[in-house]
C-alpha atoms as a PDB file:
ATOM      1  CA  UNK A   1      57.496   3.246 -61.413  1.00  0.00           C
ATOM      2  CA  UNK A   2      61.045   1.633 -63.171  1.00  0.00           C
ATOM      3  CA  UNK A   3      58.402  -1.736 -63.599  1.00  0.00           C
ATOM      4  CA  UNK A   4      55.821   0.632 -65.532  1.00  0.00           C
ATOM      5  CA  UNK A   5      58.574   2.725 -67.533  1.00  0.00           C
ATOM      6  CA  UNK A   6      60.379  -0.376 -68.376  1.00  0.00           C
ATOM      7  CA  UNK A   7      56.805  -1.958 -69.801  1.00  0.00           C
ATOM      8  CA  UNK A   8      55.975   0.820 -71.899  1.00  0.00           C
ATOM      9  CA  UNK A   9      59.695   0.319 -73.978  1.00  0.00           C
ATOM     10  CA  UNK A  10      60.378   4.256 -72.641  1.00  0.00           C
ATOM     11  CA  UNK A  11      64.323   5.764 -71.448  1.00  0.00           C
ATOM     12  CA  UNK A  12      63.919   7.958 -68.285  1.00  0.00           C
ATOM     13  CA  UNK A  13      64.524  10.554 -71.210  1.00  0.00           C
ATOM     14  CA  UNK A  14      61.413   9.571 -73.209  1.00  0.00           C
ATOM     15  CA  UNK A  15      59.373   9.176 -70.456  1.00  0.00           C
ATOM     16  CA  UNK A  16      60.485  12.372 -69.165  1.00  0.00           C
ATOM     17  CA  UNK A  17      59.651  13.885 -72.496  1.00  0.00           C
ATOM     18  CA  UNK A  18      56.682  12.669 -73.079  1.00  0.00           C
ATOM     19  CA  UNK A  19      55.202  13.771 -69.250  1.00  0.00           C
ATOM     20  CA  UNK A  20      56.938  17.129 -69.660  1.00  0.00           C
ATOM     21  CA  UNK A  21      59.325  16.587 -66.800  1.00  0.00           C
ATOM     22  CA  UNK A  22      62.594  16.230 -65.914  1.00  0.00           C
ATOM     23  CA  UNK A  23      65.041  13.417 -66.388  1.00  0.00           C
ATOM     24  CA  UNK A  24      66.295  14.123 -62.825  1.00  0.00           C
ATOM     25  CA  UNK A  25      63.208  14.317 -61.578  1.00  0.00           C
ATOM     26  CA  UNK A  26      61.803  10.713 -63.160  1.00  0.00           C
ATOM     27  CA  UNK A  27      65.661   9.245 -61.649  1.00  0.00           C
ATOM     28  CA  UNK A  28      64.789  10.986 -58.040  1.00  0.00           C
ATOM     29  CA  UNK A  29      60.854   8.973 -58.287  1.00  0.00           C
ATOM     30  CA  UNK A  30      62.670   5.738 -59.197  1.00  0.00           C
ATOM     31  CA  UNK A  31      65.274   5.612 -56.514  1.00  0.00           C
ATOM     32  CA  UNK A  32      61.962   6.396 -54.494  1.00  0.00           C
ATOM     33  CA  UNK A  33      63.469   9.850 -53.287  1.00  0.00           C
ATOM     34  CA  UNK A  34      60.486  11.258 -54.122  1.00  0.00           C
ATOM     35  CA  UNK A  35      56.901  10.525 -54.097  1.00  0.00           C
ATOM     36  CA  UNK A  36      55.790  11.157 -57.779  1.00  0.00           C
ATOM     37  CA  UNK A  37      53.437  13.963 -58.170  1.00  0.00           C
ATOM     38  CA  UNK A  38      50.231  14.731 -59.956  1.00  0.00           C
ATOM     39  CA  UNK A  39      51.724  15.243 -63.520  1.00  0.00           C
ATOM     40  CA  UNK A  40      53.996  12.500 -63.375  1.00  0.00           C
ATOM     41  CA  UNK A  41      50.696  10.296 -62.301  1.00  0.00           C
ATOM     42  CA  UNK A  42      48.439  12.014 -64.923  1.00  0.00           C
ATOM     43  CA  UNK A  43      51.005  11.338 -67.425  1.00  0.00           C
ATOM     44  CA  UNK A  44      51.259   7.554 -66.358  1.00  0.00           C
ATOM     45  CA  UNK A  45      47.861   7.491 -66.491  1.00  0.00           C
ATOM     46  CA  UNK A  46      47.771   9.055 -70.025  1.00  0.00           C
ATOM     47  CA  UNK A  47      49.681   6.056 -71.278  1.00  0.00           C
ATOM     48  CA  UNK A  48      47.826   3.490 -69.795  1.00  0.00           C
ATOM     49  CA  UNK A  49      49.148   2.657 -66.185  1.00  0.00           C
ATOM     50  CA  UNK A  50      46.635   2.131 -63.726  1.00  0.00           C
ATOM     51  CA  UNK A  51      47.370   5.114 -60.674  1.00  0.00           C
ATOM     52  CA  UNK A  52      46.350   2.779 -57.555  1.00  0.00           C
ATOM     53  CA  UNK A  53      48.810   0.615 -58.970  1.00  0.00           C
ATOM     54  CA  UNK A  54      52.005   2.953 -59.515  1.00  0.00           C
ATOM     55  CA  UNK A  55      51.341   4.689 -55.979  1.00  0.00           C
ATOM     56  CA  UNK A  56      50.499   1.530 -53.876  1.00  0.00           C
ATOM     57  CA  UNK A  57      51.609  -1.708 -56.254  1.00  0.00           C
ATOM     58  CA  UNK A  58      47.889  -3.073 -55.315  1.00  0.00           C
ATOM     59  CA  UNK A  59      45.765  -3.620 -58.387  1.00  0.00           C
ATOM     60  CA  UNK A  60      46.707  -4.585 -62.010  1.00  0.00           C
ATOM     61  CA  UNK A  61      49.466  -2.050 -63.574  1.00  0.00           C
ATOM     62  CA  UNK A  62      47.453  -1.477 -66.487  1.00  0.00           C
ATOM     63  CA  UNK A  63      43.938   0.362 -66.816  1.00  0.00           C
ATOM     64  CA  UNK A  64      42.703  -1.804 -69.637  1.00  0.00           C
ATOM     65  CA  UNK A  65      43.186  -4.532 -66.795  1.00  0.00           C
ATOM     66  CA  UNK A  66      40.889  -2.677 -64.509  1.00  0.00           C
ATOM     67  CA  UNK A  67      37.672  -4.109 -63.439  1.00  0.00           C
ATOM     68  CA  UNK A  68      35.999  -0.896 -64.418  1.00  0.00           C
ATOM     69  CA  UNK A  69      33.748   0.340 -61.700  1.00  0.00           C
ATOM     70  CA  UNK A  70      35.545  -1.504 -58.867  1.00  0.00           C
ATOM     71  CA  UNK A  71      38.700   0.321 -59.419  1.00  0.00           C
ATOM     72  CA  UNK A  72      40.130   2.125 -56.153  1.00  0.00           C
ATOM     73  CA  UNK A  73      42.749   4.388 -55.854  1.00  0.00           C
ATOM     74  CA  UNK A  74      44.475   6.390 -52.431  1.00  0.00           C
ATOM     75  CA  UNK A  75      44.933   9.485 -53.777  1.00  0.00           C
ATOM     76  CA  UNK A  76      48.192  11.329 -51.656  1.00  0.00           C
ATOM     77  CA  UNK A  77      46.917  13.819 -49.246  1.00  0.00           C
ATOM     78  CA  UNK A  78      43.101  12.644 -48.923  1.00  0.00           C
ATOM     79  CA  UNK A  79      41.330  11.372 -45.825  1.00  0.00           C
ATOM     80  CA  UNK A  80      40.191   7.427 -45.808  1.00  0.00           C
ATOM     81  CA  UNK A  81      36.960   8.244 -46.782  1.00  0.00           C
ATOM     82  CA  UNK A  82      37.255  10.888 -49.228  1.00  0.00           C
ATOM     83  CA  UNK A  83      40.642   9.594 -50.719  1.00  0.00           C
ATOM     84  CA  UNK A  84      39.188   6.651 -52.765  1.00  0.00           C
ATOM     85  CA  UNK A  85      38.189   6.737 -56.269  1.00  0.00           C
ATOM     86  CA  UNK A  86      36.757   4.738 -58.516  1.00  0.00           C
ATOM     87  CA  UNK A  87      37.040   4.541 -62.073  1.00  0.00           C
ATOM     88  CA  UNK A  88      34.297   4.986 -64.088  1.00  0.00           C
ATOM     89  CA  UNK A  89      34.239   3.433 -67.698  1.00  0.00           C
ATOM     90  CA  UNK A  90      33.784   5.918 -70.812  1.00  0.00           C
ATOM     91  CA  UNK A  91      32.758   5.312 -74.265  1.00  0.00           C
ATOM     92  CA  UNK A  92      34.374   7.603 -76.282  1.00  0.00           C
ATOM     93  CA  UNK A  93      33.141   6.300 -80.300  1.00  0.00           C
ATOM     94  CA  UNK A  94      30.154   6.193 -78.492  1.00  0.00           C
ATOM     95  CA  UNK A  95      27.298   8.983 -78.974  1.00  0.00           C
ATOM     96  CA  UNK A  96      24.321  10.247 -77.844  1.00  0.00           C
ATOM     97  CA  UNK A  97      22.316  12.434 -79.545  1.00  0.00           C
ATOM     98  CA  UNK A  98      22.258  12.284 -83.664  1.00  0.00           C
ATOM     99  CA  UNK A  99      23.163   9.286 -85.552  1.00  0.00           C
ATOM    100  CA  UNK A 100      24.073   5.489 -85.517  1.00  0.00           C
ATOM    101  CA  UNK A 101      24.767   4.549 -81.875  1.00  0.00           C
ATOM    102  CA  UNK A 102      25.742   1.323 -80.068  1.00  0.00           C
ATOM    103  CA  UNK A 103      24.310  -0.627 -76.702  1.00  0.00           C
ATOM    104  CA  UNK A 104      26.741   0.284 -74.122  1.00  0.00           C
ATOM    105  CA  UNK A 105      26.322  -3.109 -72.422  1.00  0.00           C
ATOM    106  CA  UNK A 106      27.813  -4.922 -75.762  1.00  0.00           C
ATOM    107  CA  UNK A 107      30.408  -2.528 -76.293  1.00  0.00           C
ATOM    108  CA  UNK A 108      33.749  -2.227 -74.689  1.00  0.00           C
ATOM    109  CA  UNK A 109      35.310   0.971 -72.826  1.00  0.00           C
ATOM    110  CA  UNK A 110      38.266   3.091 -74.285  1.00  0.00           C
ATOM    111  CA  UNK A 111      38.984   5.065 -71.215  1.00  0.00           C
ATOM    112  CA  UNK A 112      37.816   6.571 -67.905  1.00  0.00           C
ATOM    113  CA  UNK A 113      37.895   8.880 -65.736  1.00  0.00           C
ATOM    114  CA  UNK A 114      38.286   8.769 -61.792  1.00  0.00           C
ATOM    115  CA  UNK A 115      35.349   9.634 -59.448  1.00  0.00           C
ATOM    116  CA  UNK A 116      35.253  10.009 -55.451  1.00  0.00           C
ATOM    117  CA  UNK A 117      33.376   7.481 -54.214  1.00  0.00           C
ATOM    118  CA  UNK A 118      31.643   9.218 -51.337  1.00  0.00           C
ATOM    119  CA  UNK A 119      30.511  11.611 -54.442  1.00  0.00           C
ATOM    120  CA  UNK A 120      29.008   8.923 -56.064  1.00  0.00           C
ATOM    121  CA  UNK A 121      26.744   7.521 -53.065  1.00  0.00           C
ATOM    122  CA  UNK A 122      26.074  11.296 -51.536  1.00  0.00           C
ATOM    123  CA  UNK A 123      25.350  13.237 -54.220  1.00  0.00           C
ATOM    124  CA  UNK A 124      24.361  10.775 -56.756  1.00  0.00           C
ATOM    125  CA  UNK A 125      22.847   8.029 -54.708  1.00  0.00           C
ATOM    126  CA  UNK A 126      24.455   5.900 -57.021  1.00  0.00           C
ATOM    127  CA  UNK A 127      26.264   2.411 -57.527  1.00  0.00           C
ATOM    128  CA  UNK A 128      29.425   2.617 -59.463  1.00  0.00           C
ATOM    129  CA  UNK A 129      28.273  -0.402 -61.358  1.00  0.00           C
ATOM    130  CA  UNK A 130      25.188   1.099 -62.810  1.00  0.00           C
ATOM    131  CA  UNK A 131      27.512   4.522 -64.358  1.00  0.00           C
ATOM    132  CA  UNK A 132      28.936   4.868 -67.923  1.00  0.00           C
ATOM    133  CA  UNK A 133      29.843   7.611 -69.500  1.00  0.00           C
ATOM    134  CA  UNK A 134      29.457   8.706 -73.337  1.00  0.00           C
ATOM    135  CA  UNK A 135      29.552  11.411 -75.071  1.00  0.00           C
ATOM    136  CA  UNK A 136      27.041  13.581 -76.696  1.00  0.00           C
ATOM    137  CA  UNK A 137      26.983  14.784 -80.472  1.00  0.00           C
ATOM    138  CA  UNK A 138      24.563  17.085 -82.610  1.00  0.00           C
ATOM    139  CA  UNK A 139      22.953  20.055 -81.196  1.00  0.00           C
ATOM    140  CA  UNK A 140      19.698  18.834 -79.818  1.00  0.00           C
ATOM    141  CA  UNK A 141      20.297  19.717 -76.459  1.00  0.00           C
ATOM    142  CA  UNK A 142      21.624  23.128 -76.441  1.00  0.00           C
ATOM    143  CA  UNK A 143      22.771  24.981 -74.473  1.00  0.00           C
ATOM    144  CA  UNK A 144      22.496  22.687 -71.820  1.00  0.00           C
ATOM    145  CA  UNK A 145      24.521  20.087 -73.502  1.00  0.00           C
ATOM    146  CA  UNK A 146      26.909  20.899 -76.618  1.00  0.00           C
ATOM    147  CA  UNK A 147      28.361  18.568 -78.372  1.00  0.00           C
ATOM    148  CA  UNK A 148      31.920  16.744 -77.277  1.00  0.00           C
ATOM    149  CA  UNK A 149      30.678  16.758 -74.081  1.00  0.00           C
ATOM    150  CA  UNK A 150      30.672  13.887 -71.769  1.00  0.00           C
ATOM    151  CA  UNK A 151      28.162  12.464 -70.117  1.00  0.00           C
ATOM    152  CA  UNK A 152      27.488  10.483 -67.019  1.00  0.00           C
ATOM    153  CA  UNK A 153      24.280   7.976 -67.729  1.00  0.00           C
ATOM    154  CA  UNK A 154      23.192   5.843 -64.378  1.00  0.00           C
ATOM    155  CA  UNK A 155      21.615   2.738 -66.448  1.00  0.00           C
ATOM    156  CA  UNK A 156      19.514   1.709 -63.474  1.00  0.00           C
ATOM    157  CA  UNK A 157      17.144   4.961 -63.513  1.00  0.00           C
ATOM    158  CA  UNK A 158      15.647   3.579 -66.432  1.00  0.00           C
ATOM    159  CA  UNK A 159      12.373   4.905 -65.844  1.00  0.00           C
ATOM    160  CA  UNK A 160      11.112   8.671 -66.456  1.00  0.00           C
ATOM    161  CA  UNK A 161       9.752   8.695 -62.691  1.00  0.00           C
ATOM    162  CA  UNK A 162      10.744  12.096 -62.379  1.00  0.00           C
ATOM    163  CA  UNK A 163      11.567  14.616 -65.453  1.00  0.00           C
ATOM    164  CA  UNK A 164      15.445  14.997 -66.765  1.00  0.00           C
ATOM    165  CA  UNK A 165      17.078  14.179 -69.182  1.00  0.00           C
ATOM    166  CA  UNK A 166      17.490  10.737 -70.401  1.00  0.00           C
ATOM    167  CA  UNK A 167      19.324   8.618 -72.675  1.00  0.00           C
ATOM    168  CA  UNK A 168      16.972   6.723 -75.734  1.00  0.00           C
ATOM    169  CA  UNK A 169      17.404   4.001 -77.709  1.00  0.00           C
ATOM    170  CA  UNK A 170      15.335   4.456 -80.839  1.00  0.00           C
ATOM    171  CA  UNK A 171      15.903   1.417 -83.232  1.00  0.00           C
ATOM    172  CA  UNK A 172      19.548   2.048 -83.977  1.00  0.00           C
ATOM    173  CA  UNK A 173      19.851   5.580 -82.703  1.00  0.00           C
ATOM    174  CA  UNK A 174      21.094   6.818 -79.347  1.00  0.00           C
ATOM    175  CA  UNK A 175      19.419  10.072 -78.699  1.00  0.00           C
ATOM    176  CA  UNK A 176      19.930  12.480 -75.437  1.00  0.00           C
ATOM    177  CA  UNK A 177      16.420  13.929 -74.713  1.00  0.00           C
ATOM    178  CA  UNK A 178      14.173  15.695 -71.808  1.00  0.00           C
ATOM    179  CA  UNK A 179      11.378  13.479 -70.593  1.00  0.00           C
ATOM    180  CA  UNK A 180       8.355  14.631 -68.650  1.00  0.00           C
ATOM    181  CA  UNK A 181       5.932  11.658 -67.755  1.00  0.00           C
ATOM    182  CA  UNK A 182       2.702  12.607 -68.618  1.00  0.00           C
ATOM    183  CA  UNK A 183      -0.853  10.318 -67.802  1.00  0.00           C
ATOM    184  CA  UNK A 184      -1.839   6.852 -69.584  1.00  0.00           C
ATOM    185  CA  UNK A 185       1.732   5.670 -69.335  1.00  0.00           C
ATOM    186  CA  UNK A 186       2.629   8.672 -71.779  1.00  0.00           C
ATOM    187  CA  UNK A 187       5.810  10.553 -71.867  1.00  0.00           C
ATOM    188  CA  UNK A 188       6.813  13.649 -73.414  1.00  0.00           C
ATOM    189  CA  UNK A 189      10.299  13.924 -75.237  1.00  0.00           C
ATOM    190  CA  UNK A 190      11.784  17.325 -75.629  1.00  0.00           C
ATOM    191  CA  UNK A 191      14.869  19.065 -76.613  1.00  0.00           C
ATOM    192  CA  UNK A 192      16.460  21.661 -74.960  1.00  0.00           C
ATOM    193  CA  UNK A 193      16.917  23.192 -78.308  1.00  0.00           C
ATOM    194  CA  UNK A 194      13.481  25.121 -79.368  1.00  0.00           C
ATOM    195  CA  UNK A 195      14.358  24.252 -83.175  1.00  0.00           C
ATOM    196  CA  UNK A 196      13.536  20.681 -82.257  1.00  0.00           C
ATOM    197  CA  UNK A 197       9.826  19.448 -82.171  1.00  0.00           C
ATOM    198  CA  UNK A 198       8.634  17.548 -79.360  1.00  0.00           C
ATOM    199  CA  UNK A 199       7.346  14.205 -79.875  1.00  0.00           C
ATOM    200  CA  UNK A 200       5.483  11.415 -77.101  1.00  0.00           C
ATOM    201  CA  UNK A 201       5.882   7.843 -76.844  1.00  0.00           C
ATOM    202  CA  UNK A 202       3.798   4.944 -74.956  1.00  0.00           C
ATOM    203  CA  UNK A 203       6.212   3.044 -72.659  1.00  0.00           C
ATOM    204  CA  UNK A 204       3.268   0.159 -72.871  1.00  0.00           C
ATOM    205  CA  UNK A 205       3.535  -0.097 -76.248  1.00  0.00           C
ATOM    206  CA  UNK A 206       4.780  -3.466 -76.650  1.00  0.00           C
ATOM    207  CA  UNK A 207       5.823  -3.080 -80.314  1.00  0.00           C
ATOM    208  CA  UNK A 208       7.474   0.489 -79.613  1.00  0.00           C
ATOM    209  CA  UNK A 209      11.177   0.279 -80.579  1.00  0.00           C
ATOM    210  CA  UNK A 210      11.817   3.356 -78.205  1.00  0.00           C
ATOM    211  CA  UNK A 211      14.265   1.633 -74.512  1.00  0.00           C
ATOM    212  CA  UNK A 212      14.960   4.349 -72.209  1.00  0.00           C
ATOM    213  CA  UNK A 213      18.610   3.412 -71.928  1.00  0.00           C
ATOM    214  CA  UNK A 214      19.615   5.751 -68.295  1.00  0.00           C
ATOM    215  CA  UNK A 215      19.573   9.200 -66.719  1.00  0.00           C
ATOM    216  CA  UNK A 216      21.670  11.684 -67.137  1.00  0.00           C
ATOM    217  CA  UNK A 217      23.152  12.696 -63.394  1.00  0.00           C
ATOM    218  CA  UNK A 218      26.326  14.621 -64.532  1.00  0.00           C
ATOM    219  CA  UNK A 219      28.323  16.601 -67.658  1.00  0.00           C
ATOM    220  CA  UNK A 220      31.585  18.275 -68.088  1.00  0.00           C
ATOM    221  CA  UNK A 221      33.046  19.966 -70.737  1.00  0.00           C
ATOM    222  CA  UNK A 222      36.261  21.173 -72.148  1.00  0.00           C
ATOM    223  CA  UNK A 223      35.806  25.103 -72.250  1.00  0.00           C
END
């Protein structure tokens, strides 16, 4: 913890000040009295220190060093199974919805945010590897998704096989829409938003400039 204060230029008093703690109680976590809790972690993390790192000294130190999507961290308390986490990569200039987007794949990730594993593969059925997650803008999808919110795209579910809500790629646009596959290779695009018309598109169009970029498989939102 001295290693990861000392690399970010920060006093015990700084530090202290700028986690909302204690001096005493950053001095007690160096001299490895104590095992430093959740906000002194979260804060870490806010500045850029990797958690698996300040808790077990495995790993790089610092997130932007993180493989993302192989990351790993023992999280105090949990069982073997349900106490690693990986960290997932998110996009935050990145939108989806209204606007001038980017390819995920040529753009690189500002932040992330930690996922159980076990979550991933039970409920999600889901390889690390294949998430992302960006955030949406415009109102399109109301009120199922507003915009600020962050999504969670699976870029290997790149097919409408089943209807939901996917992530487009219209020339340079990223848009978040409902798709419903329909017969002849058609598929309906909808918004959630009844002020928005519904349109189709021909996935064997060969000159189409519409690429189904993901799925959708999870949101959260500040309230």
């Amino acid at each position: 913890m001295r290693q990861a204060r000392e690399h970010l230029g920060l006093s015990q008093q700084e530090l202290a000040n700028s986690i909302g703690v204690s001096k005493r109680g950053i001095q007690d976590n160096e001299t490895r009295n104590r095992v430093p809790g959740g906000e002194v972690i979260n804060g870490f993390v806010d500045l850029g220190i990797n958690a698996n790192w300040l808790l077990t000294g495995e790993g790089e130190m610092l997130l932007s060093d993180v493989p993302y999507g192989t990351h790993q961290a023992t999280v105090l308390g949990g069982q073997p199974e349900d106490g690693k986490y990986v960290a997932l990569p998110l996009y935050n200039n990145i939108h989806a919805a209204a606007g001038h987007g980017a390819v995920v794949d040529h753009e690189r990730p500002d932040d992330a945010l930690m996922f159980q594993a076990s979550w991933i593969r039970s409920e999600l059925g889901a390889r690390p590897d294949d998430l992302c997650l960006i955030r949406v803008s415009g109102d399109s999808m109301e009120p199922t998704l507003r915009a600020g919110d962050v999504i969670l795209v699976n870029r290997q579910a790149c097919k409408p096989d089943r209807e939901g809500i996917y992530i487009l790629r219209v020339g340079e646009m990223l848009l978040v829409k409902r798709l419903q596959a329909l017969p002849g290779g058609q598929v309906k695009v909808t918004s959630d938003n009844t002020a928005f018309d519904a349109w189709t598109i021909n996935l064997a169009d060969q000159g189409s400039d519409v690429i189904i970029v993901g799925r959708v498989v999870w949101s959260g939102r500040r309230l």
